[in-house]
N, C-alpha and C. Protein backbone atom coordinates (compact mmCIF):
# COMPACT_ATOMS: atom_id res chain seq x y z
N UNK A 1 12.28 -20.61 -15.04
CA UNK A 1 12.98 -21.44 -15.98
C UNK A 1 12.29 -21.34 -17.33
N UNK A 2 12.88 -21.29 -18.56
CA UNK A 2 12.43 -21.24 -19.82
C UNK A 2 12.28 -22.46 -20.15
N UNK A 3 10.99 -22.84 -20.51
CA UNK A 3 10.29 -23.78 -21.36
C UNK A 3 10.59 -23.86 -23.19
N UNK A 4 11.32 -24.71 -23.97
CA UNK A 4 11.55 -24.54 -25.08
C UNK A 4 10.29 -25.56 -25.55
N UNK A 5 10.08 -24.19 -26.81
CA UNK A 5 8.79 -24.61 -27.39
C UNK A 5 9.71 -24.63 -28.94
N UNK A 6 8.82 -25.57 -29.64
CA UNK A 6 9.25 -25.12 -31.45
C UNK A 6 9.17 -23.47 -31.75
N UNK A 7 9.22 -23.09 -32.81
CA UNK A 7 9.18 -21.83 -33.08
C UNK A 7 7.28 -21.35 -33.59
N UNK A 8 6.90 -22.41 -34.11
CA UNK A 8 5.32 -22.19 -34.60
C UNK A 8 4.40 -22.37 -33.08
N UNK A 9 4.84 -23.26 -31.95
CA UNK A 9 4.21 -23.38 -30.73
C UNK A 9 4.36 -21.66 -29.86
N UNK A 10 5.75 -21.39 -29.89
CA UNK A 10 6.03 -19.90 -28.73
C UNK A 10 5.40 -19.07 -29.62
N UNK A 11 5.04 -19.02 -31.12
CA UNK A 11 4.44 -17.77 -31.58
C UNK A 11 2.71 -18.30 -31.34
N UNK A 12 2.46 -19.29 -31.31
CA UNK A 12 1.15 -19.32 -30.96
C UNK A 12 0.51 -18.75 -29.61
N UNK A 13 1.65 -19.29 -28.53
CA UNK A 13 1.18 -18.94 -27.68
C UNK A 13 1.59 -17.46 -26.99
N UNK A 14 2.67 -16.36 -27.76
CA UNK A 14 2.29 -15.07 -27.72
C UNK A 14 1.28 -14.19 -28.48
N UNK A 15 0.65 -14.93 -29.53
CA UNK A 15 -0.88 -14.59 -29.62
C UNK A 15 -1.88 -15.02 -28.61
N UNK A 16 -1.43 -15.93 -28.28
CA UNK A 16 -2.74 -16.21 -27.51
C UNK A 16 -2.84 -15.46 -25.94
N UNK A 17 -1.10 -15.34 -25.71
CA UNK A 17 -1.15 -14.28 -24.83
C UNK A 17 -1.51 -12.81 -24.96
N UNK A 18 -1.62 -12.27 -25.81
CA UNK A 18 -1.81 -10.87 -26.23
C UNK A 18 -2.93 -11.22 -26.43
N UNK A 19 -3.71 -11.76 -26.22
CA UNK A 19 -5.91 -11.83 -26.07
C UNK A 19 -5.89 -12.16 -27.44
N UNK A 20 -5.41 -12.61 -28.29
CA UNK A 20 -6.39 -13.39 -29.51
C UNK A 20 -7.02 -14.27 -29.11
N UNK A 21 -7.97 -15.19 -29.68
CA UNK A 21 -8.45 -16.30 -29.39
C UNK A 21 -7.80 -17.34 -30.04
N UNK A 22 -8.08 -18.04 -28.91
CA UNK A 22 -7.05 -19.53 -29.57
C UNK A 22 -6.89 -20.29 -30.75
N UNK A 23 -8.38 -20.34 -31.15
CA UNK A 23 -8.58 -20.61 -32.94
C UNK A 23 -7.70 -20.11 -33.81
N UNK A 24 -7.99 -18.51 -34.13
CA UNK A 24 -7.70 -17.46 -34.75
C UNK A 24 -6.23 -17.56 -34.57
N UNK A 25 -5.34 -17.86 -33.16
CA UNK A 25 -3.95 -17.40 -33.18
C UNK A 25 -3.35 -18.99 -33.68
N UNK A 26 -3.93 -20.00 -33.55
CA UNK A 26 -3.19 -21.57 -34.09
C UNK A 26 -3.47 -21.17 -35.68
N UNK A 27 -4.64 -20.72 -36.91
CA UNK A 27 -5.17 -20.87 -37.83
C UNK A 27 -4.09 -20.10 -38.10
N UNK A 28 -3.34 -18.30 -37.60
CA UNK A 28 -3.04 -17.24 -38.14
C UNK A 28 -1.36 -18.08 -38.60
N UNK A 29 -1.27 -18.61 -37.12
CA UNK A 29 0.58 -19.53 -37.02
C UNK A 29 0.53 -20.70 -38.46
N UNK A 30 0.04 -21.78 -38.03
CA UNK A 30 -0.39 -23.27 -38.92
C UNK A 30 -0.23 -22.86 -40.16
N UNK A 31 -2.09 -22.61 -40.23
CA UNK A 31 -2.42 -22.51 -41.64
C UNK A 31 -3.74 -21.35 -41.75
N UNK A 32 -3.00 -20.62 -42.31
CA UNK A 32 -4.27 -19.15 -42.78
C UNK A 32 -5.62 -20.07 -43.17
N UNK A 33 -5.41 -20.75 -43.99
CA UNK A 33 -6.89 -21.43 -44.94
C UNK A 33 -7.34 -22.46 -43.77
N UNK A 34 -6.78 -22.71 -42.81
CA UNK A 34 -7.60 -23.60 -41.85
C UNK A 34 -9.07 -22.78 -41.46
N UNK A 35 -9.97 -24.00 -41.45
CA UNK A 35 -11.26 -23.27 -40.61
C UNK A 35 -11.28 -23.55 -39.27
N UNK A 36 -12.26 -22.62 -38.57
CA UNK A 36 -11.92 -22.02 -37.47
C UNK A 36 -12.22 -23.42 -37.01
N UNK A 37 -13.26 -23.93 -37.30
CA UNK A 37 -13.84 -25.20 -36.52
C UNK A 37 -12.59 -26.31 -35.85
N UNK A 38 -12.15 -26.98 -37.37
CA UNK A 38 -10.54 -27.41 -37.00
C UNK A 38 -9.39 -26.64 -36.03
N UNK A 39 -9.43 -25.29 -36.52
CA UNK A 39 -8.25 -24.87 -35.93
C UNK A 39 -8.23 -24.61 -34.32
N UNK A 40 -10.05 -24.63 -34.14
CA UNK A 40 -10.16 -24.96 -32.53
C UNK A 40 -9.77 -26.24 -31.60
N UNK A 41 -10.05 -26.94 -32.63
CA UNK A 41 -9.76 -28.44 -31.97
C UNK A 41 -8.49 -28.45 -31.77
N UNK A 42 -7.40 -28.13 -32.63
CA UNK A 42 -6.15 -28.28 -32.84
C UNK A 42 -5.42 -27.51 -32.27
N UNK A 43 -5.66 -26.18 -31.45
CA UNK A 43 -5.50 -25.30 -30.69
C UNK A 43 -5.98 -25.81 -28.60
N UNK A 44 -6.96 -26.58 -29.04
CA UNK A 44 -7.58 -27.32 -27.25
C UNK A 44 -6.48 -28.46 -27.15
N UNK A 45 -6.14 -28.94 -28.29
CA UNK A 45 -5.10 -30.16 -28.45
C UNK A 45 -4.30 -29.59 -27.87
N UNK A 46 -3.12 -28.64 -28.60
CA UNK A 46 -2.09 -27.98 -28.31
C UNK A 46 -2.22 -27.96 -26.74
N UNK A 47 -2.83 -26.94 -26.22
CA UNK A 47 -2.73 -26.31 -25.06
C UNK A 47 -3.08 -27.33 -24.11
N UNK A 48 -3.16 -28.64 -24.19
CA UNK A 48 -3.06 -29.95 -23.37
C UNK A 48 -1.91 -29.87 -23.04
N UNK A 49 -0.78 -29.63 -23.79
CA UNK A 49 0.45 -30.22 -23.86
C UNK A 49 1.11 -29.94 -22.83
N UNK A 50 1.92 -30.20 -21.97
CA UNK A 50 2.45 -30.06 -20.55
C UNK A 50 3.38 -28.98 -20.49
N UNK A 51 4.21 -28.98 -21.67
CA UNK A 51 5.44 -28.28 -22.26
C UNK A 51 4.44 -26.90 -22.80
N UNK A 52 3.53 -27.04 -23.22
CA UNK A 52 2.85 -25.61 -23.70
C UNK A 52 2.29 -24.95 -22.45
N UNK A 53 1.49 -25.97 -21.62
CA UNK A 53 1.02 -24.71 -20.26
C UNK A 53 2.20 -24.60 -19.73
N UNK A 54 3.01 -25.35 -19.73
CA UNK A 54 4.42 -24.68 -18.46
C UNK A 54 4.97 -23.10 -19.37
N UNK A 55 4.93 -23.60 -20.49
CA UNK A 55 5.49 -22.24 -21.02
C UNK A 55 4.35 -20.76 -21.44
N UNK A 56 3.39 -21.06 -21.23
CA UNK A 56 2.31 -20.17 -21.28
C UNK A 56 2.14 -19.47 -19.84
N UNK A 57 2.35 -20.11 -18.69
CA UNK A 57 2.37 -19.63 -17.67
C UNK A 57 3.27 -18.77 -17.18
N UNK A 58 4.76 -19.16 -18.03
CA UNK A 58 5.63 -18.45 -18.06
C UNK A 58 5.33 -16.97 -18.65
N UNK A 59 5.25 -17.38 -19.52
CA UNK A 59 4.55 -15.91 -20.21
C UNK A 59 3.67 -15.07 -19.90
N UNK A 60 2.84 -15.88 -19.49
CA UNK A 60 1.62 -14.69 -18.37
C UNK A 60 2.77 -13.90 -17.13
N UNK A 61 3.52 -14.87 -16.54
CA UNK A 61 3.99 -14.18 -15.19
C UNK A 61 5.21 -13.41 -15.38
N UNK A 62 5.91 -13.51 -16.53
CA UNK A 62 6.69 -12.53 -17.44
C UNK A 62 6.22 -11.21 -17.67
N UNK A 63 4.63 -11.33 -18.51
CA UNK A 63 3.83 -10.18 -18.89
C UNK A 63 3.58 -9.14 -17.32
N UNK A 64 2.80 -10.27 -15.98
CA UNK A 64 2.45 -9.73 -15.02
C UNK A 64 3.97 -8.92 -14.38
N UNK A 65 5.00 -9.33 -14.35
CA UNK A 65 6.03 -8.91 -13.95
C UNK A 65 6.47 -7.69 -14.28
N UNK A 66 6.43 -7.46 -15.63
CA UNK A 66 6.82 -6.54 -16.30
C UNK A 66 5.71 -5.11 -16.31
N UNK A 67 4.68 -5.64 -16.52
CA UNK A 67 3.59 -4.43 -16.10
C UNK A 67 3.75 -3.64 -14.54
N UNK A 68 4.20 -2.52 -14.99
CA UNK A 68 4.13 -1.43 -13.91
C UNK A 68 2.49 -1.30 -12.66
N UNK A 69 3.03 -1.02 -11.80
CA UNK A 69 1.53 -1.12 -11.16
C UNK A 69 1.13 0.29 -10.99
N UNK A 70 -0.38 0.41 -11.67
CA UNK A 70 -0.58 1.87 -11.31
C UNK A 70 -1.94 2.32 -11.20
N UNK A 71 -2.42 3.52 -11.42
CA UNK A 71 -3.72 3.66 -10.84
C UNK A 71 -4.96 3.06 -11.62
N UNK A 72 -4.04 3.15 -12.94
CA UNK A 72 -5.21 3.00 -14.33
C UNK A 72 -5.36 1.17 -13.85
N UNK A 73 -4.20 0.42 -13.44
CA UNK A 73 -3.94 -1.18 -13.74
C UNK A 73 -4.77 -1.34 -12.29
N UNK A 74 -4.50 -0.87 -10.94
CA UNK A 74 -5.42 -0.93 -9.81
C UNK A 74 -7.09 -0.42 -10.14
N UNK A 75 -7.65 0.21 -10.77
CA UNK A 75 -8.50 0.61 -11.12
C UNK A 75 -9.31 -0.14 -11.33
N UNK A 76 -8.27 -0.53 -12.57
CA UNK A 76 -9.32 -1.86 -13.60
C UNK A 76 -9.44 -3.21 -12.79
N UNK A 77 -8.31 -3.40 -12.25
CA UNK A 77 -8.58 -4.74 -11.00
C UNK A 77 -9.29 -4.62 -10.19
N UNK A 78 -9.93 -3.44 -9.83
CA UNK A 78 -10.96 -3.15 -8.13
C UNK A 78 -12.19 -3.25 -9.08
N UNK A 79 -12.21 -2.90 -10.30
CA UNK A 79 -13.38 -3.03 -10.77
C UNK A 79 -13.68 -4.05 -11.70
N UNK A 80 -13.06 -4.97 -11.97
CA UNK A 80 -13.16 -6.30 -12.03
C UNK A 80 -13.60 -7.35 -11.49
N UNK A 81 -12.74 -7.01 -10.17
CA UNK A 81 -13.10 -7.76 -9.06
C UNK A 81 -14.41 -7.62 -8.55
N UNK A 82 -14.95 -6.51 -8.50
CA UNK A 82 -15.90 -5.58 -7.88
C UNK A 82 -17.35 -6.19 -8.81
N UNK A 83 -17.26 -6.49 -9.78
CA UNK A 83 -17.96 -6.96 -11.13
C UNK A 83 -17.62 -8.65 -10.62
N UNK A 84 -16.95 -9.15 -10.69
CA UNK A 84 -16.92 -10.65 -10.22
C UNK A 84 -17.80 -10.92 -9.09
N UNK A 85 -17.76 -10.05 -8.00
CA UNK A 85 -18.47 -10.36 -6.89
C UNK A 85 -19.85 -9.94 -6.72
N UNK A 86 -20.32 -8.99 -7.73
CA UNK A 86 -21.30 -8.56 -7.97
C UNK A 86 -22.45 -9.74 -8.58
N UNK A 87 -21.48 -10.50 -9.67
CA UNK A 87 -22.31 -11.73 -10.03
C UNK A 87 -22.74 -12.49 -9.57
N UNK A 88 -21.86 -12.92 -8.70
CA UNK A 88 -21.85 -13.87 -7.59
C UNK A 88 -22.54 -13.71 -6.49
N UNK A 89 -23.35 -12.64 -6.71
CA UNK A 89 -23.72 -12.45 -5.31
C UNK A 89 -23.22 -11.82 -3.68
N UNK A 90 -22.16 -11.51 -4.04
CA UNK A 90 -21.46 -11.06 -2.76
C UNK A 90 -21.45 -9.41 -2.96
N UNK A 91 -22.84 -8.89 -2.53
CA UNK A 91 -22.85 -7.71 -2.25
C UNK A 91 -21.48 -6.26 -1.58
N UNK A 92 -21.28 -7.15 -0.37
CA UNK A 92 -20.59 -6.48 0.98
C UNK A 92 -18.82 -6.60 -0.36
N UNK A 93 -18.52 -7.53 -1.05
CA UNK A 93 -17.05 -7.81 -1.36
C UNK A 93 -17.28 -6.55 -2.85
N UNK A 94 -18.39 -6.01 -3.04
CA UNK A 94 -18.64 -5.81 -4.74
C UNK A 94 -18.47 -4.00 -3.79
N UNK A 95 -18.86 -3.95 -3.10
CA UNK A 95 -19.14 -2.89 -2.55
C UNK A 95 -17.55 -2.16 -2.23
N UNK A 96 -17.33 -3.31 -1.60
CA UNK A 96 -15.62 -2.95 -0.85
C UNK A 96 -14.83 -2.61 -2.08
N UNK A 97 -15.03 -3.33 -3.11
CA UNK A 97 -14.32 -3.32 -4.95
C UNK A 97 -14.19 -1.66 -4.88
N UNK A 98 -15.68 -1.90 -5.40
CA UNK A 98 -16.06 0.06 -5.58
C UNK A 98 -15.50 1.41 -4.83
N UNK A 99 -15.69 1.16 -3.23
CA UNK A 99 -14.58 2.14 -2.17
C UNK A 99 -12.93 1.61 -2.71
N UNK A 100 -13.18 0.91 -2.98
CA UNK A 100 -11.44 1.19 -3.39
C UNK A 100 -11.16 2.07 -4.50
N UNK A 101 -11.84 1.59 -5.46
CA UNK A 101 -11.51 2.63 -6.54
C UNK A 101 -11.99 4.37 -6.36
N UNK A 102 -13.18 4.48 -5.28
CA UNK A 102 -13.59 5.44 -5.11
C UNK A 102 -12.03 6.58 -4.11
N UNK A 103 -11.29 5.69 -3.35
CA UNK A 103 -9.96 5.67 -2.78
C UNK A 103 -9.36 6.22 -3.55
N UNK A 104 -9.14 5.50 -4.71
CA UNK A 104 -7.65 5.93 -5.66
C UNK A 104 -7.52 6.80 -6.29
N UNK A 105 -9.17 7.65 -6.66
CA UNK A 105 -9.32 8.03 -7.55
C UNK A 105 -9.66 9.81 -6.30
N UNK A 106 -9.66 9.42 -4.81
CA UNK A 106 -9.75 10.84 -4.28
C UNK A 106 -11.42 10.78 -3.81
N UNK A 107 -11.85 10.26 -3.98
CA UNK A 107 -13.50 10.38 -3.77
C UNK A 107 -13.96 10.55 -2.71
N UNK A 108 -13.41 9.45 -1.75
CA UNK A 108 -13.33 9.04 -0.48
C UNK A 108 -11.97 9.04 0.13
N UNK A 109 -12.29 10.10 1.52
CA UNK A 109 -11.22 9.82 1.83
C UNK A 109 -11.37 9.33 3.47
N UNK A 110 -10.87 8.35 4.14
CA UNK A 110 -10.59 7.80 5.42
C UNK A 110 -10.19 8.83 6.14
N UNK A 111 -10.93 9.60 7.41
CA UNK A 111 -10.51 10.44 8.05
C UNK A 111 -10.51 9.82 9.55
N UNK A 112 -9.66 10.36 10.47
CA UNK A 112 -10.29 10.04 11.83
C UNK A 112 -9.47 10.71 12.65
N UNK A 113 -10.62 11.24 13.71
CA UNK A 113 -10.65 12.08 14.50
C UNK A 113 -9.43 11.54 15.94
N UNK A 114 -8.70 11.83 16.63
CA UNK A 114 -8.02 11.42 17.74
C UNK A 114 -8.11 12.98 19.09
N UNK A 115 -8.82 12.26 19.78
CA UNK A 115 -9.01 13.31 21.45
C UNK A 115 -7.56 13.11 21.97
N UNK A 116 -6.90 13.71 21.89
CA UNK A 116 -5.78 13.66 22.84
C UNK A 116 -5.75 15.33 24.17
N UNK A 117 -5.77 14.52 25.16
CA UNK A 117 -5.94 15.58 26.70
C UNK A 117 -4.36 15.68 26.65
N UNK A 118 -3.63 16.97 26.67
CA UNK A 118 -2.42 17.01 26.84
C UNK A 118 -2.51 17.77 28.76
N UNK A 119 -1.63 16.99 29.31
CA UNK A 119 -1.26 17.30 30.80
C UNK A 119 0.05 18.39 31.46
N UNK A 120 -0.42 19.63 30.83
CA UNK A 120 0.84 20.58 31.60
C UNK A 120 0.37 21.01 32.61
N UNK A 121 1.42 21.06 33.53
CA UNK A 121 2.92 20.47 33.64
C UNK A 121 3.42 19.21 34.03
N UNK A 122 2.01 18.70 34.21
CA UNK A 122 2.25 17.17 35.03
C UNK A 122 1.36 16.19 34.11
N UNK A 123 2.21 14.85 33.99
CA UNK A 123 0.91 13.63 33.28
C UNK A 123 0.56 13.02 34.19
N UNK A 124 0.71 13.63 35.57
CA UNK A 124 -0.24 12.64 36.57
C UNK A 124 -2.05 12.80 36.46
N UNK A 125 -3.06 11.99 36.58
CA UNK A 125 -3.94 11.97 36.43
C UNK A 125 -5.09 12.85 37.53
N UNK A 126 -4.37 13.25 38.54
CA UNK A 126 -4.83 13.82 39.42
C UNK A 126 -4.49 15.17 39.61
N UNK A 127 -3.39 16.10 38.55
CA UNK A 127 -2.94 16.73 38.96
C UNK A 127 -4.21 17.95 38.10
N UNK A 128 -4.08 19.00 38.78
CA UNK A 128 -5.08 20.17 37.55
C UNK A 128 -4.99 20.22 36.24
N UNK A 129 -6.14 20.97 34.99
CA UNK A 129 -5.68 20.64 33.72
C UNK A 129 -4.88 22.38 34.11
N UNK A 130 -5.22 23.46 34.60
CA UNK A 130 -4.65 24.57 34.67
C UNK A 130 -3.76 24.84 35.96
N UNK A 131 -2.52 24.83 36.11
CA UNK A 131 -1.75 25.50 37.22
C UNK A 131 -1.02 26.73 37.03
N UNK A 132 -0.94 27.67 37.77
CA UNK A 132 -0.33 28.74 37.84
C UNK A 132 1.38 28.38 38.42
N UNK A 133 2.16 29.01 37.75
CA UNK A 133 3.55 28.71 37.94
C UNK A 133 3.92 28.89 39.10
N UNK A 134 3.69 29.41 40.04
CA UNK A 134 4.33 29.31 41.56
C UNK A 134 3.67 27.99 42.32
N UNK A 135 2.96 28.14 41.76
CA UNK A 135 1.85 26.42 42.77
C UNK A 135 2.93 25.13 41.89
N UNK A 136 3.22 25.14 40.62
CA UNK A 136 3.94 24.35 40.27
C UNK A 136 5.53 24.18 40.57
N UNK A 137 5.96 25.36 41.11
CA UNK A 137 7.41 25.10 41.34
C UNK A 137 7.31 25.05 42.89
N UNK A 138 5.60 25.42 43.49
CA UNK A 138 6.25 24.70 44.88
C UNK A 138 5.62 23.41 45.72
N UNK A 139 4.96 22.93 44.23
CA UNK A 139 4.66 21.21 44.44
C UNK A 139 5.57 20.25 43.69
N UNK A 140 6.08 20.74 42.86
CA UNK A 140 6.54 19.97 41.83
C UNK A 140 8.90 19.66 42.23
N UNK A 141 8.85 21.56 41.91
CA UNK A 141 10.51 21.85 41.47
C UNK A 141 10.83 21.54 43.11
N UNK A 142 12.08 21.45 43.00
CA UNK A 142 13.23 20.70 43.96
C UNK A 142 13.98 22.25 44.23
N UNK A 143 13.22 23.20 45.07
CA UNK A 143 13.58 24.44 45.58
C UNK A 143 14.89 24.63 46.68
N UNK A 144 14.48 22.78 47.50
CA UNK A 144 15.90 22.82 48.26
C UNK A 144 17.16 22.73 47.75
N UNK A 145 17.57 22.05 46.53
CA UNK A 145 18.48 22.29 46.11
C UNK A 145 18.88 23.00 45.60
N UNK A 146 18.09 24.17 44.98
CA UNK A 146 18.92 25.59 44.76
C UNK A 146 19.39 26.71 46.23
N UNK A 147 18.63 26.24 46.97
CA UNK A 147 18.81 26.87 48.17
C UNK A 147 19.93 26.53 49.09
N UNK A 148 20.44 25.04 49.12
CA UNK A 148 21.70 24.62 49.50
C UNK A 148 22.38 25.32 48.67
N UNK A 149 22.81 25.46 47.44
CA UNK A 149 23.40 25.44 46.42
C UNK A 149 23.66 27.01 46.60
N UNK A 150 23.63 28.13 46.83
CA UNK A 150 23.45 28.87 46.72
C UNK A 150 24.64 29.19 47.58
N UNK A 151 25.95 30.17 47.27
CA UNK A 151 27.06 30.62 47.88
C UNK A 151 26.87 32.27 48.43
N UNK A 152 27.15 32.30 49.94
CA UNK A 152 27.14 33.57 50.00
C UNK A 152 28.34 34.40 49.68
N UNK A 153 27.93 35.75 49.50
CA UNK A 153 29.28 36.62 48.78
C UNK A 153 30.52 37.07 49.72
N UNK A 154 31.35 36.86 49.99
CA UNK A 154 32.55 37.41 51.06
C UNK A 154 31.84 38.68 51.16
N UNK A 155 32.20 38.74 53.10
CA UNK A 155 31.87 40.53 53.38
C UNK A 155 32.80 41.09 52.46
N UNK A 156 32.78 42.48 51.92
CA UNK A 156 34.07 43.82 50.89
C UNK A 156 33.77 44.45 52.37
N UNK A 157 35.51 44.57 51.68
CA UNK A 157 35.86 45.59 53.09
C UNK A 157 36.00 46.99 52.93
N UNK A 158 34.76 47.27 51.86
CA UNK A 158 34.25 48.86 51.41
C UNK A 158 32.57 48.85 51.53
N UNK A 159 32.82 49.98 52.38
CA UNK A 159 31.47 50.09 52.57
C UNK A 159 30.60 50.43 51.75
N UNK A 160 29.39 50.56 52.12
CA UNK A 160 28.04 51.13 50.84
C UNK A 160 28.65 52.05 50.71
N UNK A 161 28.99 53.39 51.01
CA UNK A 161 29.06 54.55 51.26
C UNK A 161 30.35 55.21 50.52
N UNK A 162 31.29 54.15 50.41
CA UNK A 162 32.22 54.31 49.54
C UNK A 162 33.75 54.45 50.38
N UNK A 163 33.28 54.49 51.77
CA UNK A 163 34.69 54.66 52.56
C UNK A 163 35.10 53.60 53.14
N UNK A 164 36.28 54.09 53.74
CA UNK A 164 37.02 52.48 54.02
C UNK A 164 37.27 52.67 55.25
């Protein structure tokens, strides 16, 4: 939902979204000849206002929305983060930061190995890893039914020999 701000409040606070400092972007809007000292106070004032953070937040999640995600924007976030946790003390999280970017960038890559035993002709667990094809078609194949199956040819009433 859009938050309506005056016109001197929404330009303040797309300076202040684009990283000016808050002084500098109320002094640049207001009044050029303001000093910074005032124009800080009057800028911490502002950004009290209920109607200014609702619409500043807007604007951040507008900006975040609109930014494409990519290696350079993941980059700078793993190593941000990676730098946050570093301060803090959290070795193991500052570390994990760093393999990520080391990830994106090709450095490291996650490999892993998989044993797979393939079982011909059989996946029974007992059966040989090597069988020779007659031991398999006469443990395995269903020989009686080609053998029922099998039609004999009418006697010809010509002999081998060619006479009748």
């Amino acid at each position: 939902m859009f938050t309506r701000l005056n016109a001197k409040q929404e330009q303040f606070l797309l300076l202040l979204v684009d990283g000016q400092a808050a002084a500098r972007a109320y002094a640049q809007v207001y009044d050029p000849s303001m000093s910074l000292a005032v124009a800080a106070a009057n800028a911490s004032r502002l950004l009290t206002n209920a109607k200014v953070v609702a619409r500043r937040q807007e604007l951040i999640a507008s900006r975040h929305a609109s930014r494409p995600i990519t290696v350079e924007y993941l980059t700078n976030e793993a190593l941000a983060t990676a730098s946050e946790a570093r301060a803090l003390g959290q070795g193991s999280a500052a570390i994990t930061g760093y393999q990520l970017v080391a990830k994106l960038h090709g450095l490291l890559i996650d490999r892993q190995q998989t044993d797979v035993l393939i079982r011909k002709p059989s996946a029974s667990p007992e059966s040989p890893d090597d069988m020779e094809a007659s031991a398999w078609l006469e443990q395995y194949a269903n020989t009686k039914l080609i053998e029922n199956n099998t039609v004999e040819e009418p006697a010809s009433s010509v002999d081998d020999e060619g006479s009748t």
